[in-house]
N, C-alpha and C. Protein backbone atom coordinates (compact mmCIF):
# COMPACT_ATOMS: atom_id res chain seq x y z
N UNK A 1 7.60 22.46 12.86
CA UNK A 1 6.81 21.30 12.45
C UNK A 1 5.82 20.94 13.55
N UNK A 2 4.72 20.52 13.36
CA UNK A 2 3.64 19.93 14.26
C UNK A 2 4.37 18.58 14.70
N UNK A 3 4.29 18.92 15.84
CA UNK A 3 4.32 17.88 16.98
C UNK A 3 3.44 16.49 17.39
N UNK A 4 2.50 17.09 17.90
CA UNK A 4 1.58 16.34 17.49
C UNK A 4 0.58 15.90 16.69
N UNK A 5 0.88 15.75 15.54
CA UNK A 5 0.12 15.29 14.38
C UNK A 5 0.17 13.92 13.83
N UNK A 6 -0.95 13.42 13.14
CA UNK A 6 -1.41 12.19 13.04
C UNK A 6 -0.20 11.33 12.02
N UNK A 7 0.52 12.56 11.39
CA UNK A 7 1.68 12.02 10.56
C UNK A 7 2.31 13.22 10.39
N UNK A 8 3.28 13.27 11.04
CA UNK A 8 4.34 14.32 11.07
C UNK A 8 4.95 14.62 9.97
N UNK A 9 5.31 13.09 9.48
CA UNK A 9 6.02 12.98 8.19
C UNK A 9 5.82 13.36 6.32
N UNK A 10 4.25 13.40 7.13
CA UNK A 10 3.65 14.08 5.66
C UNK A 10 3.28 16.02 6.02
N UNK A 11 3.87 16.31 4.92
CA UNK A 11 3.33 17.67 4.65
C UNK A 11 1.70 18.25 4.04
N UNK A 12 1.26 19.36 4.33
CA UNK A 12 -0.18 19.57 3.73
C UNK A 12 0.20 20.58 2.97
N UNK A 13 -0.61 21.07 1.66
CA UNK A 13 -0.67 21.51 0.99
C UNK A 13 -1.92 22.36 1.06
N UNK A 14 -2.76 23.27 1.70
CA UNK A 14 -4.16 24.07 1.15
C UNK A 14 -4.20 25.10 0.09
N UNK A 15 -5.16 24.27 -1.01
CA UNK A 15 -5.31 24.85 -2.22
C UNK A 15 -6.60 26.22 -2.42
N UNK A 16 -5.47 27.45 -2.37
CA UNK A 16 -6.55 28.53 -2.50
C UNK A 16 -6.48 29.60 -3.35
N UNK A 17 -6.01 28.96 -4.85
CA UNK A 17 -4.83 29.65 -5.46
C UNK A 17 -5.99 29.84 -6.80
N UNK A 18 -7.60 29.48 -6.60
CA UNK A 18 -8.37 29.69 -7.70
C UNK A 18 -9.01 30.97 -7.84
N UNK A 19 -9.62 31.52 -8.80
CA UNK A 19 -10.50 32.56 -8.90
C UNK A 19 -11.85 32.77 -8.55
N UNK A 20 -12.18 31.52 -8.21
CA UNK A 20 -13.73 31.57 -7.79
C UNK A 20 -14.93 32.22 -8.50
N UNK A 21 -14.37 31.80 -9.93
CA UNK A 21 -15.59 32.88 -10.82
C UNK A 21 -16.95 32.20 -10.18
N UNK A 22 -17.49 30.98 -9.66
CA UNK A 22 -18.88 30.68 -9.63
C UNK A 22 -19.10 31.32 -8.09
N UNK A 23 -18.47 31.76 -7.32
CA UNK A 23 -18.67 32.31 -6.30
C UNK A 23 -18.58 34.01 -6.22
N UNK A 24 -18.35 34.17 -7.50
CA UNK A 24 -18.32 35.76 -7.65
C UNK A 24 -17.23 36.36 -7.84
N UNK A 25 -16.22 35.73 -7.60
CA UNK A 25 -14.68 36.36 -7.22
C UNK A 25 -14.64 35.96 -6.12
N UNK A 26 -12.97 36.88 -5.69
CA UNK A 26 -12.84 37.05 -4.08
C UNK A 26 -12.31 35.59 -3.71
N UNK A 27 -12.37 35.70 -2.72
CA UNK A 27 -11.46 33.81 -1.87
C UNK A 27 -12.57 33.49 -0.97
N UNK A 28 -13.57 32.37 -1.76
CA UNK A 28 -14.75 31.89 -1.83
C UNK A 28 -14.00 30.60 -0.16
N UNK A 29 -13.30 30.53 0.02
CA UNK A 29 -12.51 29.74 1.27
C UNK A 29 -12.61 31.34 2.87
N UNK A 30 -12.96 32.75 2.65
CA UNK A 30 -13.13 33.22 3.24
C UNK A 30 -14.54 33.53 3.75
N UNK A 31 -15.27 33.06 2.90
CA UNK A 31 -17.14 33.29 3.39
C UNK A 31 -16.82 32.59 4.71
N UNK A 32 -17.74 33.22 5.23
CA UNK A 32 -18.34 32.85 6.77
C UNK A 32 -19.20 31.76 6.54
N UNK A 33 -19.14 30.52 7.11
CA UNK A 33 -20.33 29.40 7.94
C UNK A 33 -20.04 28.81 9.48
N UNK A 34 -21.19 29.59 9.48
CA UNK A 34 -21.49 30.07 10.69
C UNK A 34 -20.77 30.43 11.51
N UNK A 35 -19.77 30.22 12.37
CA UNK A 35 -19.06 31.13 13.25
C UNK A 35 -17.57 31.50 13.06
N UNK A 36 -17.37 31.04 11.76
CA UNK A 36 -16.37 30.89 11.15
C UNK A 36 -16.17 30.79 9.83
N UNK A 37 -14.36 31.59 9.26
CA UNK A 37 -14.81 31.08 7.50
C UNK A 37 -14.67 29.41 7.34
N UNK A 38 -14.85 29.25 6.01
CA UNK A 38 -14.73 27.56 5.41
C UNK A 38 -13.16 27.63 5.91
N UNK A 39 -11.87 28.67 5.81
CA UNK A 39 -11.11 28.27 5.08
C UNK A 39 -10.75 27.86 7.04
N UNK A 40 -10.77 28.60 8.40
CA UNK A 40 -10.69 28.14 9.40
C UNK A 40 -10.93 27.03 9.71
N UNK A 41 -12.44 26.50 9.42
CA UNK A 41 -12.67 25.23 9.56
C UNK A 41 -12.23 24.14 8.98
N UNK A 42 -11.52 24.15 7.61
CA UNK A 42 -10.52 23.67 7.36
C UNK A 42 -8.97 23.06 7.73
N UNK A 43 -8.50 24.20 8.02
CA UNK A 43 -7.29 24.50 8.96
C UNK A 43 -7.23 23.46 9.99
N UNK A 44 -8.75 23.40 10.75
CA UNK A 44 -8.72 22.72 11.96
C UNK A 44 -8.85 21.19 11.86
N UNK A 45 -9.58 21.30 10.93
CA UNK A 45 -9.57 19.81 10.53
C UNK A 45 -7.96 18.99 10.15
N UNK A 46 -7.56 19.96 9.18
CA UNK A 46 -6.22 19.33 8.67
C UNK A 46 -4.86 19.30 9.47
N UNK A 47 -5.25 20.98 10.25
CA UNK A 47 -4.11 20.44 11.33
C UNK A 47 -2.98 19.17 12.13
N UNK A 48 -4.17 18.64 12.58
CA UNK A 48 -3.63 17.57 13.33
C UNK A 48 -3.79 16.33 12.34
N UNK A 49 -3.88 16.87 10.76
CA UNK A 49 -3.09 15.12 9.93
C UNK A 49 -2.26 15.38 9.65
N UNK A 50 -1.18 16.37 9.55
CA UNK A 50 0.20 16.84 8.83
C UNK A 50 1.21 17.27 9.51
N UNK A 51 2.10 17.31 9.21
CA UNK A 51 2.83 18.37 9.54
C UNK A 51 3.09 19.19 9.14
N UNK A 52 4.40 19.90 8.33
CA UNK A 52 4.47 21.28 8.12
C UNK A 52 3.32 21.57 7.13
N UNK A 53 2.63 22.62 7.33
CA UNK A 53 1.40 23.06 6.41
C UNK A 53 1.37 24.16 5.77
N UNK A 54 1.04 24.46 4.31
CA UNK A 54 1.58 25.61 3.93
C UNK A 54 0.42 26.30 3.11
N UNK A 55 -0.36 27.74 3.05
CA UNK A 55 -1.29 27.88 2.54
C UNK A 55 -1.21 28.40 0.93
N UNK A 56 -1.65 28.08 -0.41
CA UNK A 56 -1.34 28.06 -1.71
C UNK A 56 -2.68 29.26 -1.88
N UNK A 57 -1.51 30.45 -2.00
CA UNK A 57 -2.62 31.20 -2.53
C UNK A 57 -2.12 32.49 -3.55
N UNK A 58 -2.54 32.87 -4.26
CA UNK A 58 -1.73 34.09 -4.92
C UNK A 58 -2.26 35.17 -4.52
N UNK A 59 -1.73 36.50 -4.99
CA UNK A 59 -2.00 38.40 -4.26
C UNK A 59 -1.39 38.24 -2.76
N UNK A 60 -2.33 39.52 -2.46
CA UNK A 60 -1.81 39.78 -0.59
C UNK A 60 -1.80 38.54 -0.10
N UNK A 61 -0.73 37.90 0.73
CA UNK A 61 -0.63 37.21 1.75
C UNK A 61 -0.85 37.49 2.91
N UNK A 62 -1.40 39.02 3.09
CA UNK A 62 -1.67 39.77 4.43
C UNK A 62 -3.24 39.53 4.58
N UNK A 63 -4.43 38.91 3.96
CA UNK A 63 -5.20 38.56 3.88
C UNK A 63 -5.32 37.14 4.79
N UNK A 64 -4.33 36.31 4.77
CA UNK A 64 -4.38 35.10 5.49
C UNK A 64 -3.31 35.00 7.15
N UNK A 65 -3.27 36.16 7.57
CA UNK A 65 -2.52 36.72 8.64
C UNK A 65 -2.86 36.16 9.78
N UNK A 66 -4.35 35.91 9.87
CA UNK A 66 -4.71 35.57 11.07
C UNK A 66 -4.69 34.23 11.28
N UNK A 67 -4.47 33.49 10.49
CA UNK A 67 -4.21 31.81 10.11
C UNK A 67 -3.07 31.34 10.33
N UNK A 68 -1.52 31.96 10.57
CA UNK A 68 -0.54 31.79 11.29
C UNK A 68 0.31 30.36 10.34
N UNK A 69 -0.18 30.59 9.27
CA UNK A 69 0.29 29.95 8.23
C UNK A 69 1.11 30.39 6.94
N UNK A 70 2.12 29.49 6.85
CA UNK A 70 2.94 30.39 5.30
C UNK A 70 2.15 30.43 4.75
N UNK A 71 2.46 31.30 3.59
CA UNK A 71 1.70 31.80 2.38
C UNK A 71 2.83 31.51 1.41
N UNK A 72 1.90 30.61 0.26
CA UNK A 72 3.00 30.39 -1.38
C UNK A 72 1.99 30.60 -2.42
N UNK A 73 3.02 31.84 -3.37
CA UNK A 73 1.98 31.50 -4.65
C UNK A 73 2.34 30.56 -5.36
N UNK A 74 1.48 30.44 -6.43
CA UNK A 74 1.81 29.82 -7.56
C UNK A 74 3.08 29.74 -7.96
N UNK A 75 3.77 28.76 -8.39
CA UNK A 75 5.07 28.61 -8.99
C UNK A 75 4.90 28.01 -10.18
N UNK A 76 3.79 28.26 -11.02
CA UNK A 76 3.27 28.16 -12.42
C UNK A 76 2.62 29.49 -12.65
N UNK A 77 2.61 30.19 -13.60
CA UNK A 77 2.06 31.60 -13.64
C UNK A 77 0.91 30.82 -14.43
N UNK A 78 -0.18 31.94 -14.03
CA UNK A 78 -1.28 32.21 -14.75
C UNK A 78 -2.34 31.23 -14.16
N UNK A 79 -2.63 31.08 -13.29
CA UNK A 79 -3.46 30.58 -12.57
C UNK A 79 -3.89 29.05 -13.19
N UNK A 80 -2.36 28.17 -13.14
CA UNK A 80 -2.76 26.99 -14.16
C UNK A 80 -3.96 25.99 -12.96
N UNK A 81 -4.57 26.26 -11.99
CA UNK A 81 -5.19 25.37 -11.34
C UNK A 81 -4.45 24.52 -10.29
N UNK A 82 -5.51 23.67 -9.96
CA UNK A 82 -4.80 22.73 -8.32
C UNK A 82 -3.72 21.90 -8.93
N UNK A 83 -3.26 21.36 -10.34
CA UNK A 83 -1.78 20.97 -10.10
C UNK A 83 -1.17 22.27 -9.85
N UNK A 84 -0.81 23.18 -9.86
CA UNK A 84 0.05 24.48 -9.76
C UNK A 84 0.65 24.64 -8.07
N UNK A 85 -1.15 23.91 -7.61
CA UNK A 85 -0.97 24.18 -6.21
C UNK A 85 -0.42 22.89 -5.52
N UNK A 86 -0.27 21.80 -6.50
CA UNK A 86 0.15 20.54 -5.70
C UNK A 86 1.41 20.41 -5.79
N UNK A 87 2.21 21.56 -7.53
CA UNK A 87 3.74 21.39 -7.56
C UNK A 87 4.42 22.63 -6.39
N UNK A 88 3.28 23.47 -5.96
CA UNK A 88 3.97 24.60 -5.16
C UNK A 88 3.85 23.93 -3.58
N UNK A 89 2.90 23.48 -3.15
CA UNK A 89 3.52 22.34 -1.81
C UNK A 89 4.70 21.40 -2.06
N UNK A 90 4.58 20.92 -3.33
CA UNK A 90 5.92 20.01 -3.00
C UNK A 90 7.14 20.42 -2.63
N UNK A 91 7.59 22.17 -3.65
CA UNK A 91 8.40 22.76 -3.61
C UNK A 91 8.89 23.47 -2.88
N UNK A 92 7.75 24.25 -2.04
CA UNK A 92 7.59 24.52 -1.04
C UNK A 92 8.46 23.21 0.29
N UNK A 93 8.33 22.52 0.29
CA UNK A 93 8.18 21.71 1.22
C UNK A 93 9.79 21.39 1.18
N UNK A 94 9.91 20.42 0.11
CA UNK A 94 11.84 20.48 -0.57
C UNK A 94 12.21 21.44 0.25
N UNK A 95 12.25 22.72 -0.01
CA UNK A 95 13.28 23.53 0.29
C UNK A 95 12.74 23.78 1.84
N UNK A 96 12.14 24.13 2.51
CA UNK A 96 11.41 24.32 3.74
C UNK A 96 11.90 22.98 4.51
N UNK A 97 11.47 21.88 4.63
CA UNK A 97 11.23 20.91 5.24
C UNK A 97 11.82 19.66 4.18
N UNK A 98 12.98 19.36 3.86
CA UNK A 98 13.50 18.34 3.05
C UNK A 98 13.28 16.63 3.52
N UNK A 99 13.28 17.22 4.70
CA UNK A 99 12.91 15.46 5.25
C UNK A 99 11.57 14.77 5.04
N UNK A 100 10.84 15.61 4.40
CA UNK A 100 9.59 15.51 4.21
C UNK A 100 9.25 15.13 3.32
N UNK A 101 8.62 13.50 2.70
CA UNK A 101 9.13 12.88 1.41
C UNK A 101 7.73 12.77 0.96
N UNK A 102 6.44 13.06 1.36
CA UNK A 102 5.37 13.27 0.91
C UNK A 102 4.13 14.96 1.34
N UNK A 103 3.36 15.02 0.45
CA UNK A 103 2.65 15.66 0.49
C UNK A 103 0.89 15.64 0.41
N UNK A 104 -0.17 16.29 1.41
CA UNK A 104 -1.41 15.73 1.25
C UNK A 104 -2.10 17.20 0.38
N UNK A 105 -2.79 17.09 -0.38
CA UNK A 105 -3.64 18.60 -0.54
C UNK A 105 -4.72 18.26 -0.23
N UNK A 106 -5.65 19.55 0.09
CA UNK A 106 -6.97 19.79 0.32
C UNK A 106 -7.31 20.81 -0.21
N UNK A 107 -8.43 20.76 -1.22
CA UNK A 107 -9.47 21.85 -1.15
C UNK A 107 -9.78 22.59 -0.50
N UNK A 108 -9.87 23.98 -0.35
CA UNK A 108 -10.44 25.19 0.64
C UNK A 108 -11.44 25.70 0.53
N UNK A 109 -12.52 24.24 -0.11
CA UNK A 109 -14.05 25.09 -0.51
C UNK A 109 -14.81 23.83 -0.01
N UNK A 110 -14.21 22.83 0.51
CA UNK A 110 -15.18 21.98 1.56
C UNK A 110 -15.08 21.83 3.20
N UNK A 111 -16.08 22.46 3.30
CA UNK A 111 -15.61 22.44 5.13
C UNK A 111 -16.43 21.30 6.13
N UNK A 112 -16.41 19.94 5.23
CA UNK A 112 -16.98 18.73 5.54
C UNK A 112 -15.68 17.76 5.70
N UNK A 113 -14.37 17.93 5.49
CA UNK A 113 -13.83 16.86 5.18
C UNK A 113 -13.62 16.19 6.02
N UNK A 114 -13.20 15.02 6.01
CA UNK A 114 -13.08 14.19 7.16
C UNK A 114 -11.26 14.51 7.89
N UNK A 115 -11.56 13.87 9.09
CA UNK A 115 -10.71 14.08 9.93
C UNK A 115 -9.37 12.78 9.95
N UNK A 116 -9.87 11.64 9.26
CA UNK A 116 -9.00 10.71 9.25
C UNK A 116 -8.96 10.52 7.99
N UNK A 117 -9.06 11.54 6.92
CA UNK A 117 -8.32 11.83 5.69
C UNK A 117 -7.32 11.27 5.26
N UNK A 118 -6.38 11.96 5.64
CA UNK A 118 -4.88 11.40 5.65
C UNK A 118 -4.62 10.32 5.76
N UNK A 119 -4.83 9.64 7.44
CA UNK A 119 -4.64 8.15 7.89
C UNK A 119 -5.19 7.27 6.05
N UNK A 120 -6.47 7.37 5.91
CA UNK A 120 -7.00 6.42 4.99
C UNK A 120 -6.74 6.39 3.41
N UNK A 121 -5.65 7.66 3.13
CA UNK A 121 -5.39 7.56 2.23
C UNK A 121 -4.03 7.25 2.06
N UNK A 122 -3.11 7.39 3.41
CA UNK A 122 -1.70 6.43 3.40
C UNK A 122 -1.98 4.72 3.65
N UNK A 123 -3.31 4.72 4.01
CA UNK A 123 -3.55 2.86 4.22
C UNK A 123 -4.08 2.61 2.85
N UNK A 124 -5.04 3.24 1.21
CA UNK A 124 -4.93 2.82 0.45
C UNK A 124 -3.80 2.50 -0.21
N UNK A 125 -3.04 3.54 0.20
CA UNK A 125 -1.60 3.77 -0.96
C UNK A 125 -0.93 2.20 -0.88
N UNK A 126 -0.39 2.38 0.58
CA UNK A 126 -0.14 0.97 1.12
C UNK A 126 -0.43 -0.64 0.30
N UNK A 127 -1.91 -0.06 0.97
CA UNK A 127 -2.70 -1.66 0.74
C UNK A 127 -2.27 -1.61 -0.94
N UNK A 128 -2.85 -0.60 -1.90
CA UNK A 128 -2.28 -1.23 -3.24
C UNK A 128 -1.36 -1.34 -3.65
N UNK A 129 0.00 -0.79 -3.06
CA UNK A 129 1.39 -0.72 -3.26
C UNK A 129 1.44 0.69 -4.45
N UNK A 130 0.39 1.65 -4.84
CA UNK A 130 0.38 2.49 -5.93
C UNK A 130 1.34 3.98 -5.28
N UNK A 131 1.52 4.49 -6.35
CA UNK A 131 2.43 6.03 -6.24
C UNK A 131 2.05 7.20 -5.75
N UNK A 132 0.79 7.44 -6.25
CA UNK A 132 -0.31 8.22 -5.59
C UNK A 132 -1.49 8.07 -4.81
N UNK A 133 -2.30 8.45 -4.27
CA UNK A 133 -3.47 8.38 -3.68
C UNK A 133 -4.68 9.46 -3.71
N UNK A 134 -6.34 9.20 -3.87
CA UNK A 134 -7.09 10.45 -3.52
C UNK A 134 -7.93 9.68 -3.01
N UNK A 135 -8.91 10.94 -2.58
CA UNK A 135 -10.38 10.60 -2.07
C UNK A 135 -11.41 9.99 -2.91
N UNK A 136 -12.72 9.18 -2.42
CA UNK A 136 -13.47 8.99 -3.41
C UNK A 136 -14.93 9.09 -2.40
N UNK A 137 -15.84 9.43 -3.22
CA UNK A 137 -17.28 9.25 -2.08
C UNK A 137 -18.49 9.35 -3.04
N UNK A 138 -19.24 8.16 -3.58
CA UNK A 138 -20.39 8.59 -4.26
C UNK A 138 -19.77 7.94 -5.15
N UNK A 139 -18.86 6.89 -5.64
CA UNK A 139 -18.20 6.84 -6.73
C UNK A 139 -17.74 8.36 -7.62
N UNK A 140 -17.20 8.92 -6.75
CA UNK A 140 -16.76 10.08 -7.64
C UNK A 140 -15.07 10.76 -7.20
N UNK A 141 -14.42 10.58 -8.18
CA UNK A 141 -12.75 10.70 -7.33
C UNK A 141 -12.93 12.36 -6.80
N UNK A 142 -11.83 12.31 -5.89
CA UNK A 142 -11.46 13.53 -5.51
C UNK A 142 -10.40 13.80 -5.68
N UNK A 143 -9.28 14.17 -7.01
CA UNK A 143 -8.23 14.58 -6.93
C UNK A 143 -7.36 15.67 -6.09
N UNK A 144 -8.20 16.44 -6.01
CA UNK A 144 -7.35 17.40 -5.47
C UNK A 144 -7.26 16.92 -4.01
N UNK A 145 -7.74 16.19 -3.12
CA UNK A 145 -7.68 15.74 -1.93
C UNK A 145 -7.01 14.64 -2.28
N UNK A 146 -5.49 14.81 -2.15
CA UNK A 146 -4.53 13.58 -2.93
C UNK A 146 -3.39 13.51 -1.82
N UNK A 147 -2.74 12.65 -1.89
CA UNK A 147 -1.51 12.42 -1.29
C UNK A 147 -0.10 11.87 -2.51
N UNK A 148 0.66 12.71 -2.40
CA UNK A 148 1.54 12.87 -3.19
C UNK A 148 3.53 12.92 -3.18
N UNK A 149 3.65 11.87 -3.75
CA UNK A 149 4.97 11.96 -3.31
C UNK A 149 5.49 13.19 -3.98
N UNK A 150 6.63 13.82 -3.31
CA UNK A 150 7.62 14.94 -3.38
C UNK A 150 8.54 14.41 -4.61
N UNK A 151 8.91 13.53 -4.15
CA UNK A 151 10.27 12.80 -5.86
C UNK A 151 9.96 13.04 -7.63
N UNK A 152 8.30 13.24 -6.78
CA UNK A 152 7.47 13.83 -8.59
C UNK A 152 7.63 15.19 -8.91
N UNK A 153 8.03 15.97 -7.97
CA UNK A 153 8.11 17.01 -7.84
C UNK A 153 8.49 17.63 -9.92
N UNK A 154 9.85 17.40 -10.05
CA UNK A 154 10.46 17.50 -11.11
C UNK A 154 9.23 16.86 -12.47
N UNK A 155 8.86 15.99 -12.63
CA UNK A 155 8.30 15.15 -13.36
C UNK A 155 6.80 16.43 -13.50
N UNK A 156 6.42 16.43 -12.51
CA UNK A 156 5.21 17.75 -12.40
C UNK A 156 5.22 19.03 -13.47
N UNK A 157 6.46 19.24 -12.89
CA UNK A 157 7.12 20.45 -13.34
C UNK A 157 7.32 20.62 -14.60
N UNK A 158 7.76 19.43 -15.11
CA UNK A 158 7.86 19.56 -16.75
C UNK A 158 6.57 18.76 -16.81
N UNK A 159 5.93 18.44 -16.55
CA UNK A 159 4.72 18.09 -17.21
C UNK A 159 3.75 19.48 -17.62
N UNK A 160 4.16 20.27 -16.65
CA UNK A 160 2.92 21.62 -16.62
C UNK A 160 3.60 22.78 -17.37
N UNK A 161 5.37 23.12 -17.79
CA UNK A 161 5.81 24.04 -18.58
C UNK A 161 6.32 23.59 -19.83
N UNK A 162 6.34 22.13 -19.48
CA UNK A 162 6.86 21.68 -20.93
C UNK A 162 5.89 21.22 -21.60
N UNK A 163 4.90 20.52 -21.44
CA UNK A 163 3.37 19.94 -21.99
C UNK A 163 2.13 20.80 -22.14
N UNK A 164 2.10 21.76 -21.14
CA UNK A 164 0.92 22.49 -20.54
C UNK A 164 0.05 21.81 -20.20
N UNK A 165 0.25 19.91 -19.75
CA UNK A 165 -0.79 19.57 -18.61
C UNK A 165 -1.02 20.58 -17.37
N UNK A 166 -2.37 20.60 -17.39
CA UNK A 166 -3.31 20.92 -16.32
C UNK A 166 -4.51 20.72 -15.76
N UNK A 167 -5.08 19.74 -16.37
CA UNK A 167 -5.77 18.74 -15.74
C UNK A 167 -5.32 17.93 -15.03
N UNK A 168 -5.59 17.57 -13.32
CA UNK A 168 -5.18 16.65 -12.42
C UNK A 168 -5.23 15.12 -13.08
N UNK A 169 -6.14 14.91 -13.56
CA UNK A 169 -6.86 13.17 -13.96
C UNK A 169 -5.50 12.99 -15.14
N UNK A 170 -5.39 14.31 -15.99
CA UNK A 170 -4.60 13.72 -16.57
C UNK A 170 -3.06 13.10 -16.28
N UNK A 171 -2.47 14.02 -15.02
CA UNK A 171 -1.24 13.61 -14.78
C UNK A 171 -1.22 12.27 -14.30
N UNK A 172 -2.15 12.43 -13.05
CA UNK A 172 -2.35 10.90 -12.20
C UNK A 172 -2.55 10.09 -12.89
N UNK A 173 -2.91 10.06 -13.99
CA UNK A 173 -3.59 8.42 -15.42
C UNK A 173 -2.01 7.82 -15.40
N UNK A 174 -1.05 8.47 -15.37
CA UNK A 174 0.53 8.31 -15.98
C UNK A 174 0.91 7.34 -14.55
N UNK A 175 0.10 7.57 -13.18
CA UNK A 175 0.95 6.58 -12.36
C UNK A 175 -0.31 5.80 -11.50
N UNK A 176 0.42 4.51 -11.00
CA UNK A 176 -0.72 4.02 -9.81
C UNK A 176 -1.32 4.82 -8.83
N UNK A 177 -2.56 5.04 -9.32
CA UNK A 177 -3.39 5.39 -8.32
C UNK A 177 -4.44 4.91 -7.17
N UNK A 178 -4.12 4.85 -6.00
CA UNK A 178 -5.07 4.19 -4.98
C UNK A 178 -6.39 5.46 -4.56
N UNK A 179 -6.93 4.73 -4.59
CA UNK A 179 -8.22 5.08 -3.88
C UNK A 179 -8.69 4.97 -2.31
N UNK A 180 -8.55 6.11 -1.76
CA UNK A 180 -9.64 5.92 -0.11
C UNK A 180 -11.02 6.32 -0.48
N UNK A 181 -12.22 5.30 -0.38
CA UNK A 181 -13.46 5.56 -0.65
C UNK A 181 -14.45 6.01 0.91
N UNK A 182 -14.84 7.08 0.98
CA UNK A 182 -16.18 7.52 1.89
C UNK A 182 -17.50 7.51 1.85
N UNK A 183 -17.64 7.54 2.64
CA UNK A 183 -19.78 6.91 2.45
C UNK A 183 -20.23 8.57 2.32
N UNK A 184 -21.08 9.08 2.01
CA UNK A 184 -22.01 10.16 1.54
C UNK A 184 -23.04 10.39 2.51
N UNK A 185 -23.38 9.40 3.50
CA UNK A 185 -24.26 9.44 4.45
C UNK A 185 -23.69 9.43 5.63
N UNK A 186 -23.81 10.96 6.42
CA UNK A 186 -25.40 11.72 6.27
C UNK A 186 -25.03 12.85 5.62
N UNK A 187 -23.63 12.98 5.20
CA UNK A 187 -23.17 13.94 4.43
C UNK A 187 -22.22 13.63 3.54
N UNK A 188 -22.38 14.22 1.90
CA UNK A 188 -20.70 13.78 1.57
C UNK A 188 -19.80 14.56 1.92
N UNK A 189 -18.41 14.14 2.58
CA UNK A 189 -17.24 14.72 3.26
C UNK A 189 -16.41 15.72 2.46
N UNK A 190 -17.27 15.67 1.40
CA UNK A 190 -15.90 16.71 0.04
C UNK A 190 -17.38 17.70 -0.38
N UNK A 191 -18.43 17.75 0.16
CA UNK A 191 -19.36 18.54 -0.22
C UNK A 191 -18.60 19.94 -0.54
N UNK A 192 -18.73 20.01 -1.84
CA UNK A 192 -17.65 22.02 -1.69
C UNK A 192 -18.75 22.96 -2.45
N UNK A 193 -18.55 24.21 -1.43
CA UNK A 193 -18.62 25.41 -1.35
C UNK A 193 -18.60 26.51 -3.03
N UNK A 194 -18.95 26.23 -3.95
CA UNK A 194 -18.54 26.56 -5.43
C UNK A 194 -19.35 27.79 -5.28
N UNK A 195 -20.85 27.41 -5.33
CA UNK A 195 -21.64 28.70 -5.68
C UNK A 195 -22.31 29.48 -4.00
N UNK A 196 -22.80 30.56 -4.37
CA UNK A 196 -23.65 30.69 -3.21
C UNK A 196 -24.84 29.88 -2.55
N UNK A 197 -25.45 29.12 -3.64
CA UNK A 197 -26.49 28.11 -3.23
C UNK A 197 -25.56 27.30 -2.50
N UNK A 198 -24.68 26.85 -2.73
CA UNK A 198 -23.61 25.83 -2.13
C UNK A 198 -23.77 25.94 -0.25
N UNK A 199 -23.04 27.44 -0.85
CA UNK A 199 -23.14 28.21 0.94
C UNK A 199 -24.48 27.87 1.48
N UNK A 200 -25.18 28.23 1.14
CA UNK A 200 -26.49 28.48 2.02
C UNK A 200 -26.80 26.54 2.20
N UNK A 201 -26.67 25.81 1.43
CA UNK A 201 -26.71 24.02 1.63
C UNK A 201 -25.69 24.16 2.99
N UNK A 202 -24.45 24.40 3.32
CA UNK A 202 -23.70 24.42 3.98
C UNK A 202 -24.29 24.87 5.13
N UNK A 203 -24.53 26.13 5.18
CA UNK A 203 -25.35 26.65 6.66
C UNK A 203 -26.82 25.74 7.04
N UNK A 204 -27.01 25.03 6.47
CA UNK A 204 -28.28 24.23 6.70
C UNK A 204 -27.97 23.17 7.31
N UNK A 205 -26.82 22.15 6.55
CA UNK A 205 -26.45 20.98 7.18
C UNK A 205 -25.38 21.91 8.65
N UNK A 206 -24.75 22.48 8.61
CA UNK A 206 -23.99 22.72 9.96
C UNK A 206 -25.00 23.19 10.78
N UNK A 207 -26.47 23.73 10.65
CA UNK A 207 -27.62 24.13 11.64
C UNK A 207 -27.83 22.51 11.93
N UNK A 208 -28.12 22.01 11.29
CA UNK A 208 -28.25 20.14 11.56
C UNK A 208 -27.25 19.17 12.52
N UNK A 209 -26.53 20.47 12.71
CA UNK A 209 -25.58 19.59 13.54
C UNK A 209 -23.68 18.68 12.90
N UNK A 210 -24.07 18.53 11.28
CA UNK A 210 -22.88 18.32 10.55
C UNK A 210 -22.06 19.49 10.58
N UNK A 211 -20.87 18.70 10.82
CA UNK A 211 -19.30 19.09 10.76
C UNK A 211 -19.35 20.14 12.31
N UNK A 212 -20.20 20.30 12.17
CA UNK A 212 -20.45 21.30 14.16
C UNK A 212 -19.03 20.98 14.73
């Protein structure tokens, strides 16, 4: 477990478990900007908000070797999307790390996010007294950058083999949700990486000096 991290007590989740059809294929979290991939610069960011951290990805796990991070696939077949990847951190985590009664995910296609992430989305949860938590910036939610209790774990689970929910918005509608909101200026912090135009926006603002 990380030692020194901003909350030990919460686990991370990195979601890299998509196909990336608008990026061509391939693990669109491995492109290079600039001296590094997205999915490194990531890593570094999230590091020091979590503790145990686990990377959500399906195929070779020998692909993410140099990242010194577990590797979990899917524990929903068929590539049901980022809930798949938010019930495989939880589960992950249960059996790994049981003392561990929450979970944060992140996207692996924005390499803007903020660094006090975490902190501001355990002080919405808080402040509204709600069950869940995500990001927001632009008035626009960010589910998959969520904080999530583990106790849902089960509830998830049959929501996604017994229902075939797989839309995020839809599960979260079912409980209190808090909001941490971010300003967009001089960048928005969830800016993600989808297409190649994306990339090349990315190498422009990090020549500018963002997320540097």
């Amino acid at each position: 477990m990380t030692t020194n991290s901003d909350h030990p007590d919460i686990g991370g989740v990195l979601l890299a478990g998509g196909l990336s059809r608008r990026m061509g294929g391939g693990d669109k979290c491995l492109r290079r900007l600039g001296d590094h991939s997205i999915l490194e610069r990531i890593v570094a960011t999230v590091r020091p908000q979590v503790g145990p951290l686990v990377l959500n990805a399906n195929g070779d796990p020998a692909r993410f070797a140099h990242l010194h991070l577990p590797v979990a696939a899917d524990v929903v077949e068929g590539y049901a999307g980022p809930l798949a990847g938010v019930l495989t951190g939880m589960e992950w985590l249960r059996g790994t790390a049981p003392g561990i009664g929450w979970v944060a995910s992140f996207a692996t296609d924005a390499p803007f996010i903020p660094r006090d992430l975490v902190t501001r989305m355990v002080a919405a949860l808080e402040r509204e007294g709600a069950d869940l938590a995500c990001a927001r910036s632009g008035g626009q939610d960010h589910p998959v950058f969520g904080l999530w209790p583990i106790r849902l774990a089960g509830d998830l689970r049959r929501a996604m083999v017994e229902e075939g929910v797989r839309k995020v918005d839809a599960w979260t509608a079912r409980y209190r949700l808090a909001v941490a909101d971010f300003d967009v200026e001089p960048v928005d912090p969830f800016f993600n990486t989808n297409r190649p135009e994306d990339l090349a926006e990315a190498e422009r603002l990090l020549g500018e000096g963002h997320g540097a």
